[in-house]
N, C-alpha and C. Protein backbone atom coordinates (compact mmCIF):
# COMPACT_ATOMS: atom_id res chain seq x y z
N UNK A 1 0.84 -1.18 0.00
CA UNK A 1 0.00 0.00 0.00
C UNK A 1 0.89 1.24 0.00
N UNK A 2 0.28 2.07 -0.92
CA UNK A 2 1.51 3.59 -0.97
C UNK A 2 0.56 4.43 0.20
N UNK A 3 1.86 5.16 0.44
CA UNK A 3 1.37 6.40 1.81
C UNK A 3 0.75 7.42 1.50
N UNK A 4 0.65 8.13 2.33
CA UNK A 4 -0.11 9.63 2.44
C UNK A 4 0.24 10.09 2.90
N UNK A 5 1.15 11.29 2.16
CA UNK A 5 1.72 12.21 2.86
C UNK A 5 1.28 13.62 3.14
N UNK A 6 1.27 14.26 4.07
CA UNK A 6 0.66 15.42 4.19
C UNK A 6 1.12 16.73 4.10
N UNK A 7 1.14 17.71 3.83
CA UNK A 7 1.81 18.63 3.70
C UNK A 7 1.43 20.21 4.48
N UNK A 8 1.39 20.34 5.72
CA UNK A 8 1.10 22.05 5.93
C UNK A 8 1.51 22.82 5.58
N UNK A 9 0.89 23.94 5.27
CA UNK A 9 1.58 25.03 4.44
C UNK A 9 2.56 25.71 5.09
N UNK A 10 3.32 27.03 4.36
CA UNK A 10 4.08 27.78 5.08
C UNK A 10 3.29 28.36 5.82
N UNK A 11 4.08 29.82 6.58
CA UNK A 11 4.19 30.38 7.52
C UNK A 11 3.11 31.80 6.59
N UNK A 12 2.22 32.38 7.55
CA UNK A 12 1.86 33.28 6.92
C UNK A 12 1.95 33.96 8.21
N UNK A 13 1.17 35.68 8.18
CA UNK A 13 1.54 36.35 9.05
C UNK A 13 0.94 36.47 9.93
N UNK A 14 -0.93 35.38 9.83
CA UNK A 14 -1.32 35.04 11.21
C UNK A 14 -1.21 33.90 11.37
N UNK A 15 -0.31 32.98 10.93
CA UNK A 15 0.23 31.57 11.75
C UNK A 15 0.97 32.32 12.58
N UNK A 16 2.10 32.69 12.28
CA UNK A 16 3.33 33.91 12.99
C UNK A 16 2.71 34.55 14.31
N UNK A 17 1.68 34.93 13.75
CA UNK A 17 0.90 35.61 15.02
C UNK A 17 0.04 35.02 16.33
N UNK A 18 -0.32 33.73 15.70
CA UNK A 18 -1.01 32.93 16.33
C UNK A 18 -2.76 33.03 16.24
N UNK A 19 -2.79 33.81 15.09
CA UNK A 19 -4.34 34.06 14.92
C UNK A 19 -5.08 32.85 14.23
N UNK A 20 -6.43 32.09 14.80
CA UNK A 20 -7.09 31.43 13.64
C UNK A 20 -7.41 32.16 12.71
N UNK A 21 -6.94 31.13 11.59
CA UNK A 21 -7.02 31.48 10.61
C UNK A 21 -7.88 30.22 9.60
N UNK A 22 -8.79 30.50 9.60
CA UNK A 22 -9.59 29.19 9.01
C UNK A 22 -9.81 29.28 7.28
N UNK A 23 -10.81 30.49 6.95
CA UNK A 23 -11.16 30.71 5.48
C UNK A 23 -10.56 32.25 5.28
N UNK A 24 -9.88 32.75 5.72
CA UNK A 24 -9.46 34.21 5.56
C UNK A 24 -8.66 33.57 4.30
N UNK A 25 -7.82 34.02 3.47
CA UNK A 25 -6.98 33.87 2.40
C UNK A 25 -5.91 34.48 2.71
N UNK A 26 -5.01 34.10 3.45
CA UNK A 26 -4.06 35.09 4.13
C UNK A 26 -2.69 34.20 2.64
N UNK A 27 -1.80 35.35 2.38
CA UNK A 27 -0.63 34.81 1.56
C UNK A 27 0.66 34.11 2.80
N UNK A 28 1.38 33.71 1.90
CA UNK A 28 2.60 33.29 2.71
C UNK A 28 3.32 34.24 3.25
N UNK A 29 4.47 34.48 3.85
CA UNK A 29 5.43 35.32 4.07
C UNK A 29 6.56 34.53 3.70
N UNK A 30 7.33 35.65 3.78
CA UNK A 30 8.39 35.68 2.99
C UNK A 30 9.30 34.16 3.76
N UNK A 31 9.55 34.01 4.73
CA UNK A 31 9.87 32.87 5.49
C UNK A 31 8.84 31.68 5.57
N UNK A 32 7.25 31.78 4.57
CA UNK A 32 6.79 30.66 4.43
C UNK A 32 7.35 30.28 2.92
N UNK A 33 7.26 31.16 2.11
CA UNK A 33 7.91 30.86 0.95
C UNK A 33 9.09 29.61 0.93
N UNK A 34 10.08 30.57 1.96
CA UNK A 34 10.95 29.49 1.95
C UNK A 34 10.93 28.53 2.53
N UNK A 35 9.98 28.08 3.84
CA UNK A 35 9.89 26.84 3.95
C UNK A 35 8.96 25.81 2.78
N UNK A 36 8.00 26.43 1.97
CA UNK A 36 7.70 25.89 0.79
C UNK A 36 8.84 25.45 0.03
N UNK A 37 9.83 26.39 -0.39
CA UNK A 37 10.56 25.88 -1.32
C UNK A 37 10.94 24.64 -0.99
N UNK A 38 11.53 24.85 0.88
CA UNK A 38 12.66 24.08 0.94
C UNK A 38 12.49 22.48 0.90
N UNK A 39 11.08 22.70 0.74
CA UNK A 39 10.08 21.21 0.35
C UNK A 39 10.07 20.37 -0.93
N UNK A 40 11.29 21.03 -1.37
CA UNK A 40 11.29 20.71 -2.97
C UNK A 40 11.73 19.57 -3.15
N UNK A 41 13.21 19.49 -2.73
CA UNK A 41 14.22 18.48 -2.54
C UNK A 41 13.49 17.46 -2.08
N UNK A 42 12.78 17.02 -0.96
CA UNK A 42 11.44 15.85 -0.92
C UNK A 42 10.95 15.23 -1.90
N UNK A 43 10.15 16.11 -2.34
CA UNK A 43 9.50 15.47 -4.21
C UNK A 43 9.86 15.46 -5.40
N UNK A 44 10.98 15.90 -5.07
CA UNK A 44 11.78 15.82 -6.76
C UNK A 44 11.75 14.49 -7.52
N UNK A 45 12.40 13.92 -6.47
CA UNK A 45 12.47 12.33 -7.04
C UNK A 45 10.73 11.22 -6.90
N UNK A 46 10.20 12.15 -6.57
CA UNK A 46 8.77 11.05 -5.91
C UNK A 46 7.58 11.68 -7.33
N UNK A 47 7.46 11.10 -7.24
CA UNK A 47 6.29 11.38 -8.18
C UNK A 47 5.09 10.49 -7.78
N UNK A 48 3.92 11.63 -6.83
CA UNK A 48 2.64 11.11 -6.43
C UNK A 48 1.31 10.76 -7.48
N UNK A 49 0.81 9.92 -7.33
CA UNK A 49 -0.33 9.42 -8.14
C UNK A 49 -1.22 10.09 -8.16
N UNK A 50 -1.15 11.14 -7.04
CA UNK A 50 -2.44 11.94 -6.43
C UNK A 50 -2.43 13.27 -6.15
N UNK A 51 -2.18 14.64 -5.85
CA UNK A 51 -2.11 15.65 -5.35
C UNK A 51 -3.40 16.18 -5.24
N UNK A 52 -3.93 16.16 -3.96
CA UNK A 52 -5.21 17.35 -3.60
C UNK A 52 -4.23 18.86 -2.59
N UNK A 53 -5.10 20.04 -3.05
CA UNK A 53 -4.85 20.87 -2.13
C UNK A 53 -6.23 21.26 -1.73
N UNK A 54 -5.73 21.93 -0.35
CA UNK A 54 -6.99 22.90 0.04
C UNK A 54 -7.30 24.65 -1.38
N UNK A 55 -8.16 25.19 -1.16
CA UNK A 55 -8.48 26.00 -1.82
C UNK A 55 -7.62 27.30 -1.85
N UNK A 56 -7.08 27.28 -0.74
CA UNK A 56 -7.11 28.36 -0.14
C UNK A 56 -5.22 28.75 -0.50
N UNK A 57 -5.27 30.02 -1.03
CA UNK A 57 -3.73 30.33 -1.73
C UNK A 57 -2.58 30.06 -1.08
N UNK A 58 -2.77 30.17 0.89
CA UNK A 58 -1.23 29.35 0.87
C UNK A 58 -1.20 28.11 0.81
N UNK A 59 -2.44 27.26 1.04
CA UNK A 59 -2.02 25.92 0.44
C UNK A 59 -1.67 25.55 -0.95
N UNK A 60 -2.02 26.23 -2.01
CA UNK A 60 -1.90 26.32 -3.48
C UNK A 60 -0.71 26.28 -3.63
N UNK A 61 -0.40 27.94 -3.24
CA UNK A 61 1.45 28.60 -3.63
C UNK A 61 2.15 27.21 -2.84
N UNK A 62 1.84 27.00 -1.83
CA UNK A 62 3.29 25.90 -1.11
C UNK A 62 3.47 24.62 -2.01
N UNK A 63 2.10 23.89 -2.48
CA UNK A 63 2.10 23.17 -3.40
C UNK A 63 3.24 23.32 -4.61
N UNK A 64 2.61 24.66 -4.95
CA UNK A 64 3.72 24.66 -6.58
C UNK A 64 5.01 24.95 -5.99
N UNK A 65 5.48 25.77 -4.66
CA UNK A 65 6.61 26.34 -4.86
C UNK A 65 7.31 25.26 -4.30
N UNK A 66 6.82 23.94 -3.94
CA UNK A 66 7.27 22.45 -3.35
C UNK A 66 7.32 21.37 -4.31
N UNK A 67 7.31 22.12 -5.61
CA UNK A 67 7.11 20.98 -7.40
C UNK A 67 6.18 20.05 -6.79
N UNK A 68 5.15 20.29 -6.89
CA UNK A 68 3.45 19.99 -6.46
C UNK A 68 2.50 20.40 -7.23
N UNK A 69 2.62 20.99 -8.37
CA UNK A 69 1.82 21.83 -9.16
C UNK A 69 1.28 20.84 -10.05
N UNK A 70 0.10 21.34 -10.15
CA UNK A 70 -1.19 20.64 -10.65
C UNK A 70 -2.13 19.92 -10.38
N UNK A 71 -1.88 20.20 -8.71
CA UNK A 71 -2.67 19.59 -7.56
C UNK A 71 -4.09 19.75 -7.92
N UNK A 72 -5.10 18.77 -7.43
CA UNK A 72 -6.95 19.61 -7.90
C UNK A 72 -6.88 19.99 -6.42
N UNK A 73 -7.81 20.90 -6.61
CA UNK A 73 -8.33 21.96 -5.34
C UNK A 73 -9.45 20.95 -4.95
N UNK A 74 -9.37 20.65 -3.37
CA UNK A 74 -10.79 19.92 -2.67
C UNK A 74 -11.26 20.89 -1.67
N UNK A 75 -12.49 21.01 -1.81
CA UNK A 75 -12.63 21.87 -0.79
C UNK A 75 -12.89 21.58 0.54
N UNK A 76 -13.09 20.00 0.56
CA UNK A 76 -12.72 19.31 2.07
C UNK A 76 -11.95 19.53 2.68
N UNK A 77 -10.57 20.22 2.25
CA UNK A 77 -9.30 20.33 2.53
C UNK A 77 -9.50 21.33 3.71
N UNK A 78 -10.07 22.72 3.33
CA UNK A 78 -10.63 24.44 3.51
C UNK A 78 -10.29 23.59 5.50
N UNK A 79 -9.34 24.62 5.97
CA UNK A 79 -9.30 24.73 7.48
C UNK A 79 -10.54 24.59 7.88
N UNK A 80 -10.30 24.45 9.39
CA UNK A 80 -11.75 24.15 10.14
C UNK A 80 -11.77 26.01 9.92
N UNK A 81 -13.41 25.79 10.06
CA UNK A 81 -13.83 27.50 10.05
C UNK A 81 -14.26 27.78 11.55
N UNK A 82 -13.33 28.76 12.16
CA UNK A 82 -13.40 29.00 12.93
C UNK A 82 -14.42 30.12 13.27
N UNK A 83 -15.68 30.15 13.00
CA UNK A 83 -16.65 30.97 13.12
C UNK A 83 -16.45 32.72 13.59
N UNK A 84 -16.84 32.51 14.84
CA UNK A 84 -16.54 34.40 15.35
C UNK A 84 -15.13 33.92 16.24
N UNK A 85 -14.63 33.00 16.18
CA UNK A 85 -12.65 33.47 16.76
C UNK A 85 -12.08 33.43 15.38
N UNK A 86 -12.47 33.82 14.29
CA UNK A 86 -11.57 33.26 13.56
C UNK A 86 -10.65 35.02 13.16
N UNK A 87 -9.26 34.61 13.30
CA UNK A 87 -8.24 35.96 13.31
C UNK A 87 -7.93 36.31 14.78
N UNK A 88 -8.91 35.39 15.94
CA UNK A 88 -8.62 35.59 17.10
C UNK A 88 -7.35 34.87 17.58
N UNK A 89 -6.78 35.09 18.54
CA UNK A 89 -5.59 34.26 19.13
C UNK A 89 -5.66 33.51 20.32
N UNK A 90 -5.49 32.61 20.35
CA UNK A 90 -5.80 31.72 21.74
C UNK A 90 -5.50 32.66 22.78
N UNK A 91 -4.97 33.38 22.93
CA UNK A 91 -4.90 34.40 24.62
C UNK A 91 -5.86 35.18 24.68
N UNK A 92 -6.11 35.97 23.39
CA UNK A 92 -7.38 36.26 23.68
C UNK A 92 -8.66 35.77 24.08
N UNK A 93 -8.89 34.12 23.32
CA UNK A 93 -10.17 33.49 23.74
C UNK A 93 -9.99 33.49 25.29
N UNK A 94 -8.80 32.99 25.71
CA UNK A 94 -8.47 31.99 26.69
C UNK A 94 -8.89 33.37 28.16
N UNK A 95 -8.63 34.72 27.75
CA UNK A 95 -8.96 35.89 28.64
C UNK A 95 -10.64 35.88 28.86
N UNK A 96 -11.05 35.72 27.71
CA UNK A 96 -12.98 35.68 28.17
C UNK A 96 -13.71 34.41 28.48
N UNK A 97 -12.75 33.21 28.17
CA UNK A 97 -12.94 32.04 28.36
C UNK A 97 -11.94 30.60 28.73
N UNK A 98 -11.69 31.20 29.84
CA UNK A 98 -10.45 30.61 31.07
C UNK A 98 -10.62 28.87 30.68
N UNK A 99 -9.54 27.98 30.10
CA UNK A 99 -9.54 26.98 30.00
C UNK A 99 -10.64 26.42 28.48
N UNK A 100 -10.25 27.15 27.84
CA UNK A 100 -10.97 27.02 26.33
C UNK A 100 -10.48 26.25 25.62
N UNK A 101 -10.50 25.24 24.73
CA UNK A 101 -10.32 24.49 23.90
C UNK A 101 -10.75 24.16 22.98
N UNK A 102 -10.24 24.28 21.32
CA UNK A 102 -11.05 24.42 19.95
C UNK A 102 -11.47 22.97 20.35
N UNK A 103 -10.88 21.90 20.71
CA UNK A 103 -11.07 20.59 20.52
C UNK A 103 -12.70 19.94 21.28
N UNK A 104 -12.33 20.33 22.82
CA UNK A 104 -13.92 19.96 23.06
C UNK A 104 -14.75 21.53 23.33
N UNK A 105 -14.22 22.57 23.14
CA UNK A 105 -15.69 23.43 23.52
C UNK A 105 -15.35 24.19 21.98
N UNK A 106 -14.88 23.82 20.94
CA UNK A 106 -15.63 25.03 19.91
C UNK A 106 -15.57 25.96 19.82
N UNK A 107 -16.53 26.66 18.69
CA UNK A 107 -16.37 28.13 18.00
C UNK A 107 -17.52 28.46 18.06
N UNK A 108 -17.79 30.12 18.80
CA UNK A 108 -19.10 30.32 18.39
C UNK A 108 -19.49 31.05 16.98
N UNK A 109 -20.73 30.91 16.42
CA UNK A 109 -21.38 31.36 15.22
C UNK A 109 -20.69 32.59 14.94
N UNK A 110 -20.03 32.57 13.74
CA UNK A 110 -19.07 34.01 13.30
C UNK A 110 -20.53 34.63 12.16
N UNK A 111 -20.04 35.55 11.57
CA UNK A 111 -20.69 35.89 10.08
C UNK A 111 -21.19 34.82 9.11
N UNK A 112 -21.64 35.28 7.92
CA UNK A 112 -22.31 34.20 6.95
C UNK A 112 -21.02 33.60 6.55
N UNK A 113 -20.28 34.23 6.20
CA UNK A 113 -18.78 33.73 5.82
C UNK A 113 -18.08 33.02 6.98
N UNK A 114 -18.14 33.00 8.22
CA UNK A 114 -17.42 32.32 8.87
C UNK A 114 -18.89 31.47 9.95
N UNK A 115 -19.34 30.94 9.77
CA UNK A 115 -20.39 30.43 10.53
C UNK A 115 -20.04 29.03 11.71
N UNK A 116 -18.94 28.77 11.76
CA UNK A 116 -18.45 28.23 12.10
C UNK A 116 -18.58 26.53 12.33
N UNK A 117 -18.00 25.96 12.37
CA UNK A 117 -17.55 24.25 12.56
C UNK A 117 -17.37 23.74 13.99
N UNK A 118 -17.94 22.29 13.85
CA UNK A 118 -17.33 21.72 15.29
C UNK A 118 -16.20 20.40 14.78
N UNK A 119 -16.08 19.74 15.83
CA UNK A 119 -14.99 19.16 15.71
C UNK A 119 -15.40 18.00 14.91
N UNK A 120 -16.57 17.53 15.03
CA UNK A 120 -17.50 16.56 14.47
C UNK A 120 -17.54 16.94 12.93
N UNK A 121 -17.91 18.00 12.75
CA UNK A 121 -18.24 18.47 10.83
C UNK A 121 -16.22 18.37 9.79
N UNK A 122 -15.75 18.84 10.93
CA UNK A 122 -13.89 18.87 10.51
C UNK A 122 -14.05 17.20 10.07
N UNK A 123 -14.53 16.45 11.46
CA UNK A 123 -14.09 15.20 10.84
C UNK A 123 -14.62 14.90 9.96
N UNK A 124 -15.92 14.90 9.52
CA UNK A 124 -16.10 14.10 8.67
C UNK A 124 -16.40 14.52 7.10
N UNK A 125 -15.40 15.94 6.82
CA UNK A 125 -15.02 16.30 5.61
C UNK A 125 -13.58 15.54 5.56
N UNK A 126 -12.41 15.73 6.91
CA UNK A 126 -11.53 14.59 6.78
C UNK A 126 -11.44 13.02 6.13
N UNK A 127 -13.07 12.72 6.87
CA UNK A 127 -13.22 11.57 6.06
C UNK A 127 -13.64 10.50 4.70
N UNK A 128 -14.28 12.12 3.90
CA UNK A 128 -14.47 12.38 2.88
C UNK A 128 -13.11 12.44 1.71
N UNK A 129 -12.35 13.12 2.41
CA UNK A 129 -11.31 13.06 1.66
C UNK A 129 -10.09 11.34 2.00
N UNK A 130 -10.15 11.19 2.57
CA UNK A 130 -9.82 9.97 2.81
C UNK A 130 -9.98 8.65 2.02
N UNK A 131 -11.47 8.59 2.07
CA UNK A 131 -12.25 7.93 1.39
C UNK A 131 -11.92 8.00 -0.21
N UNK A 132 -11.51 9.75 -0.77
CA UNK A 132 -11.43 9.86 -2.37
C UNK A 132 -9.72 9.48 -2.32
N UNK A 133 -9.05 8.99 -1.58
CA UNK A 133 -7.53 8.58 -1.92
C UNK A 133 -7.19 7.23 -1.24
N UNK A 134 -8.60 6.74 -0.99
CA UNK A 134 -8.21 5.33 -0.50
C UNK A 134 -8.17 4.15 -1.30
N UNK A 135 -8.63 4.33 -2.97
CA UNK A 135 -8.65 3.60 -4.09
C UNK A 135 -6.98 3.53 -4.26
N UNK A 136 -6.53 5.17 -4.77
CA UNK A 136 -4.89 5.69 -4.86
C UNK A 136 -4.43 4.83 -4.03
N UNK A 137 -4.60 4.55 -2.73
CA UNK A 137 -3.14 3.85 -2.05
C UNK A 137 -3.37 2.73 -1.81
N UNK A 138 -4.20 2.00 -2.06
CA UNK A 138 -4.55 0.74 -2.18
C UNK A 138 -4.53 0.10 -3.17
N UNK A 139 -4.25 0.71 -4.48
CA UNK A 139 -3.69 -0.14 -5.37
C UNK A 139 -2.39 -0.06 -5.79
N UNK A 140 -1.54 0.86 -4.96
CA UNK A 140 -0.25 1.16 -4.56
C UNK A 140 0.46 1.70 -6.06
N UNK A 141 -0.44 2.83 -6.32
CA UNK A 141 0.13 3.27 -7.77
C UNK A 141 0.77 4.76 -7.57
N UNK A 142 1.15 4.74 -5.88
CA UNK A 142 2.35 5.47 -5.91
C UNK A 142 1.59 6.51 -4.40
N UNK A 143 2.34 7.79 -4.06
CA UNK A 143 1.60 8.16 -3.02
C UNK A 143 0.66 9.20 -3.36
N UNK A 144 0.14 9.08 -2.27
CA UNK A 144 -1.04 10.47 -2.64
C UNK A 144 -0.39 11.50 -1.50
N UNK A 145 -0.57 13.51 -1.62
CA UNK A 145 0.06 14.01 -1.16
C UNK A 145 -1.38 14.89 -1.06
N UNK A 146 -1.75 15.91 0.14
CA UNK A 146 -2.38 16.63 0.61
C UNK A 146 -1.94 17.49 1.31
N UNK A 147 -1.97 18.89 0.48
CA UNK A 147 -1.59 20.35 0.57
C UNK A 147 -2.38 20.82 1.82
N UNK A 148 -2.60 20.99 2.90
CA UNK A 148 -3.79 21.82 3.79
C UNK A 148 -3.22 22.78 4.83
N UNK A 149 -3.96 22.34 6.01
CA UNK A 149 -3.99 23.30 7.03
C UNK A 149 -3.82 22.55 8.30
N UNK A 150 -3.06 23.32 9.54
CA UNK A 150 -2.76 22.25 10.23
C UNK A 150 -3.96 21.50 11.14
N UNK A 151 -5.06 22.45 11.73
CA UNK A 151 -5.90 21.86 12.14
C UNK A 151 -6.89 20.94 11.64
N UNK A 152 -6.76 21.05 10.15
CA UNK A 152 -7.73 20.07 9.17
C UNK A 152 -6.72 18.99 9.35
N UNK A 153 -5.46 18.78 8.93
CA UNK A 153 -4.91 18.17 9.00
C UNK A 153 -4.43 16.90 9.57
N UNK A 154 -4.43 17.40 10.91
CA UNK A 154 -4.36 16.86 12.38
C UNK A 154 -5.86 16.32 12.94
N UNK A 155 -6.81 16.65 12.62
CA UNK A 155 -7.85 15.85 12.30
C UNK A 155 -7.89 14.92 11.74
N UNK A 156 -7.26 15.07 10.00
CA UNK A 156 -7.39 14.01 9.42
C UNK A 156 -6.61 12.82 9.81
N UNK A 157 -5.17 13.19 10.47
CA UNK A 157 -4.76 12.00 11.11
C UNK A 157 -5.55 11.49 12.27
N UNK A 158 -6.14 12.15 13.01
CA UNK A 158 -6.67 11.23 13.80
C UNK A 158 -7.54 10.28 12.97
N UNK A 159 -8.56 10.75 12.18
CA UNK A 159 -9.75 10.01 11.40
C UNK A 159 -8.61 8.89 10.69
N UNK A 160 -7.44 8.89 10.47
CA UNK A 160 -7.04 7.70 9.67
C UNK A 160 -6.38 6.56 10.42
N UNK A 161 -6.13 7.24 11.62
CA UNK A 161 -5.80 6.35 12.57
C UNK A 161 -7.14 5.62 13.29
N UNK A 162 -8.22 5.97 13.13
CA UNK A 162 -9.45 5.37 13.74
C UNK A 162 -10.07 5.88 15.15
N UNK A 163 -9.29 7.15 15.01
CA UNK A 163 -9.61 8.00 16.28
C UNK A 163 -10.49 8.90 16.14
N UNK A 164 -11.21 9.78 17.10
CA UNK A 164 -12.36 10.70 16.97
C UNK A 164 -11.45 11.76 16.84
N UNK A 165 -12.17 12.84 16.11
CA UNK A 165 -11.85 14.06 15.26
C UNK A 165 -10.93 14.86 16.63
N UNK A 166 -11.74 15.08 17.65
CA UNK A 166 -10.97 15.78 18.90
C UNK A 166 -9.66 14.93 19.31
N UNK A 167 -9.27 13.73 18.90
CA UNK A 167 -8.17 13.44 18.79
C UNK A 167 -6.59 14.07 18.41
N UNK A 168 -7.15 15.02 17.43
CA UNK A 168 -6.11 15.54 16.55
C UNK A 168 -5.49 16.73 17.57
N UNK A 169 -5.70 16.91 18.65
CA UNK A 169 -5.04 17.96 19.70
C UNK A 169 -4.12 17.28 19.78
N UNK A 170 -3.67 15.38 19.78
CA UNK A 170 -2.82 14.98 20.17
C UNK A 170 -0.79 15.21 19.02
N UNK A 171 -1.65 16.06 17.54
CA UNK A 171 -0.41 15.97 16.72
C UNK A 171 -0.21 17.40 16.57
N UNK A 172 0.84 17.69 17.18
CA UNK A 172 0.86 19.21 17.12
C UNK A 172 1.34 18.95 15.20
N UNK A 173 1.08 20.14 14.51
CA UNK A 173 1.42 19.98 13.29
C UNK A 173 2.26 21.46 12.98
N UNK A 174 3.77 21.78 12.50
CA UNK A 174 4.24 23.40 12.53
C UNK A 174 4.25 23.11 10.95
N UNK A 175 4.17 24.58 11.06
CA UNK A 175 4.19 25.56 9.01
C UNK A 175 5.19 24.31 8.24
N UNK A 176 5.07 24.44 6.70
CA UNK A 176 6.31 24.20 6.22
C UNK A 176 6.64 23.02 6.35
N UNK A 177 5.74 22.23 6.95
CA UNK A 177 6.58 20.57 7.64
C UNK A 177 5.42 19.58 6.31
N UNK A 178 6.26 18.16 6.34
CA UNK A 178 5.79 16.90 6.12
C UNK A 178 5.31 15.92 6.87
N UNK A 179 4.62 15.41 6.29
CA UNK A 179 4.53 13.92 7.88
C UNK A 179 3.77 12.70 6.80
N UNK A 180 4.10 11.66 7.19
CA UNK A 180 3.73 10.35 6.19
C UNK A 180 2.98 9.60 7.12
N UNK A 181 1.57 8.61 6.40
CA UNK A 181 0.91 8.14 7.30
C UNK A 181 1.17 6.64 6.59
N UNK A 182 1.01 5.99 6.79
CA UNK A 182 1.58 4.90 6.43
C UNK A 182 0.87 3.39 7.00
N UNK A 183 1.23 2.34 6.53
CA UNK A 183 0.90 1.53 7.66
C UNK A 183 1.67 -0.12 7.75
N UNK A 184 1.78 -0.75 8.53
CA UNK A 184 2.43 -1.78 9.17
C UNK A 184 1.69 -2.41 9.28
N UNK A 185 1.86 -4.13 8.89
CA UNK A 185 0.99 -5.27 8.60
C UNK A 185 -0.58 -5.21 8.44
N UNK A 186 -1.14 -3.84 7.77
CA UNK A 186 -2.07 -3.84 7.25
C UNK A 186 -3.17 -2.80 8.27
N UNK A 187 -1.69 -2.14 9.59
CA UNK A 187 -2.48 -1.32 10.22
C UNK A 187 -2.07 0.35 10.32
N UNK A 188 -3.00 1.29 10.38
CA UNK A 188 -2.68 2.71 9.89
C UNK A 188 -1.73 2.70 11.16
N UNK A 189 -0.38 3.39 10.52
CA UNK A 189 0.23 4.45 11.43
C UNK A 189 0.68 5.58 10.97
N UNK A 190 2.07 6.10 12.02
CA UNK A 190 2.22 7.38 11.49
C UNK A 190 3.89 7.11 11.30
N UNK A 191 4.38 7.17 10.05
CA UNK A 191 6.08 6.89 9.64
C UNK A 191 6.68 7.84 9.96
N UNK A 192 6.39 9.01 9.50
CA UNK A 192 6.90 10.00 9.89
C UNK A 192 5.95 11.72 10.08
N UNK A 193 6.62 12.54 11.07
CA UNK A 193 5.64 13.68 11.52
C UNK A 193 6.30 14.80 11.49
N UNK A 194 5.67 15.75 11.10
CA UNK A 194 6.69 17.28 11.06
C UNK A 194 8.03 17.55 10.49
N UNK A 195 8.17 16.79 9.40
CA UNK A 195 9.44 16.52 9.10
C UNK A 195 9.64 17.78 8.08
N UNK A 196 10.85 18.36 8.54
CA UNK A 196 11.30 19.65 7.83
C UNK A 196 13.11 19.38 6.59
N UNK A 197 12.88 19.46 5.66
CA UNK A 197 13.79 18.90 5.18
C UNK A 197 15.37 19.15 5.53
C-alpha cells in the first residue's frame, strides 16, 4: 500500500501571530515561501499518483513552490472554520474564556462567511477526503500528497488512525513541515511527523 503524505503550508503572518485562521486567504510570508521551497528536494524524485490541495492560496502557492503543481483543489481540505474566533488568538479566547479548547468546547457562530464548525463536521469532511484517496493507495500506484492546514490536518490523522476528530489535539502539526501516514501489517500508522527537510 503507498502512503499519504501530508503537507502544511508555510508560515503566513497570522500563523506567525497565532491568529485562527480558518477561510481568511491570508498569503505566505516571505519565510513561508521558503519553507515551501525548501520542500522541494522531498518530491523531486517522488512522483505522487495523487495531489489534492486545500483551496485556499497558501495551500496552493506551497504546493507549486514544493514541485506539487497541478494539484486539484478539494474543498474538504478548507481549514476548520473558525466561526466568530476566527483571526482571534488563543490568549485572547483563553482571557474571556479561562480553560478554552477548539477541541472539546468550539467556536461560536461568526458571520455568513465564517459560521463556524465543530470538531465533528472537521471530521467528517476529513473523512471524505480519505475515502477519495483510499482507491490511490490501495492499489499502490504510488503516493497520494495533501496540501492543507494544520488543524484540518491533524484531524485528518486522527480520522485515519481510527480516532475521533478531537483526537487531533494529540499531533501538534508546525508551518512548512511533512509527515507520512503509512501503515504496518495492514495497520494505519504514522512513519513520519513534522518533518522539515
Amino acid at each position: 500500500m503507498s502512503d499519504l503524505l501530508l503537507v502544511r503550508h508555510g508560515e503566513t503572518e497570522w500563523s506567525a501571530n497565532g491568529r485562527h485562521t480558518g477561510r481568511t486567504d491570508v498569503p505566505l510570508t516571505a519565510r513561508g515561501v521558503e519553507e515551501a521551497v525548501s520542500l522541494a528536494p522531498f518530491f523531486r524524485d517522488r512522483q505522487p499518483a495523487l495531489v489534492l490541495t486545500s483551496p485556499l492560496r497558501r495551500a496552493v502557492a506551497t504546493a507549486d513552490l514544493a514541485g506539487l503543481a497541478g494539484g486539484v483543489s478539494d474543498p474538504d481540505l478548507y481549514e476548520w472554520d473558525y466561526g466568530g474566533y476566527e483571526g482571534v488568538t488563543t490568549a485572547e479566547i483563553l482571557r474571556d474564556r479561562p480553560g478554552w479548547s477548539l477541541w472539546t468546547d468550539g467556536v461560536p457562530p461568526g458571520d455568513a462567511e465564517h459560521p463556524g464548525e465543530s470538531a465533528a463536521e472537521v471530521g467528517a469532511r476529513a473523512d471524505r477526503v480519505l475515502a477519495r484517496v483510499a482507491d490511490v493507495l490501495r492499489a499502490d500506484r504510488g503516493n497520494a500528497v495533501l496540501v492543507a492546514h494544520g488543524h484540518l490536518l491533524r484531524v485528518l490523522t486522527a480520522r485515519y488512525l481510527g480516532l475521533p476528530p478531537q483526537d487531533g489535539r494529540l499531533f501538534l502539526l508546525r508551518t512548512g513541515t511533512f509527515s507520512v501516514l503509512s501503515t504496518e501489517h495492514g495497520l494505519p500508522v504514522i512513519a513520519g511527523w513534522n518533518t522539515s527537510p
